[in-house]
Protein backbone atom coordinates (compact mmCIF):
# COMPACT_ATOMS: atom_id res chain seq x y z
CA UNK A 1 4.03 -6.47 -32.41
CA UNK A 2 6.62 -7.37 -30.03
CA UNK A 3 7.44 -5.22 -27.29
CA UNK A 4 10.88 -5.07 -27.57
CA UNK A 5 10.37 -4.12 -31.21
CA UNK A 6 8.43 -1.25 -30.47
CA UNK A 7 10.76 0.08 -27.88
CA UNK A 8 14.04 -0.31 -30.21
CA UNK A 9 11.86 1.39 -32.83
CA UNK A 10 11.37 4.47 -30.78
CA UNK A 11 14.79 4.44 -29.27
CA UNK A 12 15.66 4.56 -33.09
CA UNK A 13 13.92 7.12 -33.94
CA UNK A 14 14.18 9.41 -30.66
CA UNK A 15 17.92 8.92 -31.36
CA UNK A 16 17.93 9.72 -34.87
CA UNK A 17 15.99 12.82 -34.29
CA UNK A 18 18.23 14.60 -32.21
CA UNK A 19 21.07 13.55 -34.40
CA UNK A 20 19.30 15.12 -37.41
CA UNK A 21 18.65 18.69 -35.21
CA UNK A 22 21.87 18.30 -33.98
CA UNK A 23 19.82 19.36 -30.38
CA UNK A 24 22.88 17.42 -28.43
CA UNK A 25 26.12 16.23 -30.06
CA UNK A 26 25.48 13.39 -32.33
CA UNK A 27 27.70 11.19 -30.48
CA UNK A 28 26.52 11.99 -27.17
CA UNK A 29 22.71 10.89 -29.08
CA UNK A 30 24.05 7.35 -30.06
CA UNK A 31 25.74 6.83 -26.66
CA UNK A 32 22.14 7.66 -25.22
CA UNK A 33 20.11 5.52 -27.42
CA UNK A 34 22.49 2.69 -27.10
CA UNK A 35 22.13 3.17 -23.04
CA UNK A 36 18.52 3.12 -23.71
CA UNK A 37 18.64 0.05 -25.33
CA UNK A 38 20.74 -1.59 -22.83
CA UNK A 39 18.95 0.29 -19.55
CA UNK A 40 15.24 -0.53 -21.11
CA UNK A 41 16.71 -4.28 -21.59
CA UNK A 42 15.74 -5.20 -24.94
CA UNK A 43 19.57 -6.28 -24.69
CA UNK A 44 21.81 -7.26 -21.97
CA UNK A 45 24.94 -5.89 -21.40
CA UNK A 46 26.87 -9.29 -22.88
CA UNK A 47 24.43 -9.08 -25.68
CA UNK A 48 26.08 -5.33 -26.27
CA UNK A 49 29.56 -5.54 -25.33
CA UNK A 50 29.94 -8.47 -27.84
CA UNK A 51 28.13 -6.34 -30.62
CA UNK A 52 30.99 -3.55 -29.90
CA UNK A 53 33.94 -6.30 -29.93
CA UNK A 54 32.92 -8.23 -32.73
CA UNK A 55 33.36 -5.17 -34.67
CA UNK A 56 36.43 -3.46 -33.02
CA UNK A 57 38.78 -3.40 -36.43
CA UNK A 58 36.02 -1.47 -38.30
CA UNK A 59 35.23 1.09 -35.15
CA UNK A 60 38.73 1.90 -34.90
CA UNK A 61 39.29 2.12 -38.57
CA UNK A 62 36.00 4.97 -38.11
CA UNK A 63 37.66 6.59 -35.33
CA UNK A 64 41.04 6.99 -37.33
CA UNK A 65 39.26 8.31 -40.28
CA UNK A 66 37.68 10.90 -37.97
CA UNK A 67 40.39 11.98 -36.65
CA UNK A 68 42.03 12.58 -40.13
CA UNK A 69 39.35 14.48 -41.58
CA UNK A 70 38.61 16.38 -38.05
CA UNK A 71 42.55 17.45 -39.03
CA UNK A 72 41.95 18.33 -42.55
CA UNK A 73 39.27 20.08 -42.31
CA UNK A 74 41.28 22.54 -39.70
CA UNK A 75 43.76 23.20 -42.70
CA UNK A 76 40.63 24.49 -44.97
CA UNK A 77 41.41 21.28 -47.38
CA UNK A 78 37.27 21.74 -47.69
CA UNK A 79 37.00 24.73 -48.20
């Protein structure tokens, strides 16, 4: 297998374990694996900032729909 395979693999699944156990804040896990990834260089850092801004629309369309539940779910709407 290729190297950088295996180490995106375990990144992966390092990060997705502490997401699951909620251990550390899950987005405080993803900016950690994605540092990983970046710090362990199985991607450069153009390679990764053009992943993020290629997608902008939909992570701020995320972040808005975050923020609206985060607010609804103060109000009991869940409940």
């Amino acid at each position: 297998m290729n190297f950088n395979l295996v180490v995106t693999l375990i990144i992966f699944i390092i990060t997705f374990y502490f997401i699951i156990t909620e251990k550390i804040p899950r987005s405080s896990a993803a900016i950690i694996g994605g540092a990983a990834v970046v710090f362990l260089r199985v991607i450069d850092e153009h390679e990764a900032l053009h992943a993020i801004s290629s997608n902008l629309e939909i992570l701020i369309l995320l972040m808005g729909l975050m923020v609206i539940v985060n607010i609804m779910a103060e109000t009991g709407i869940f409940q």
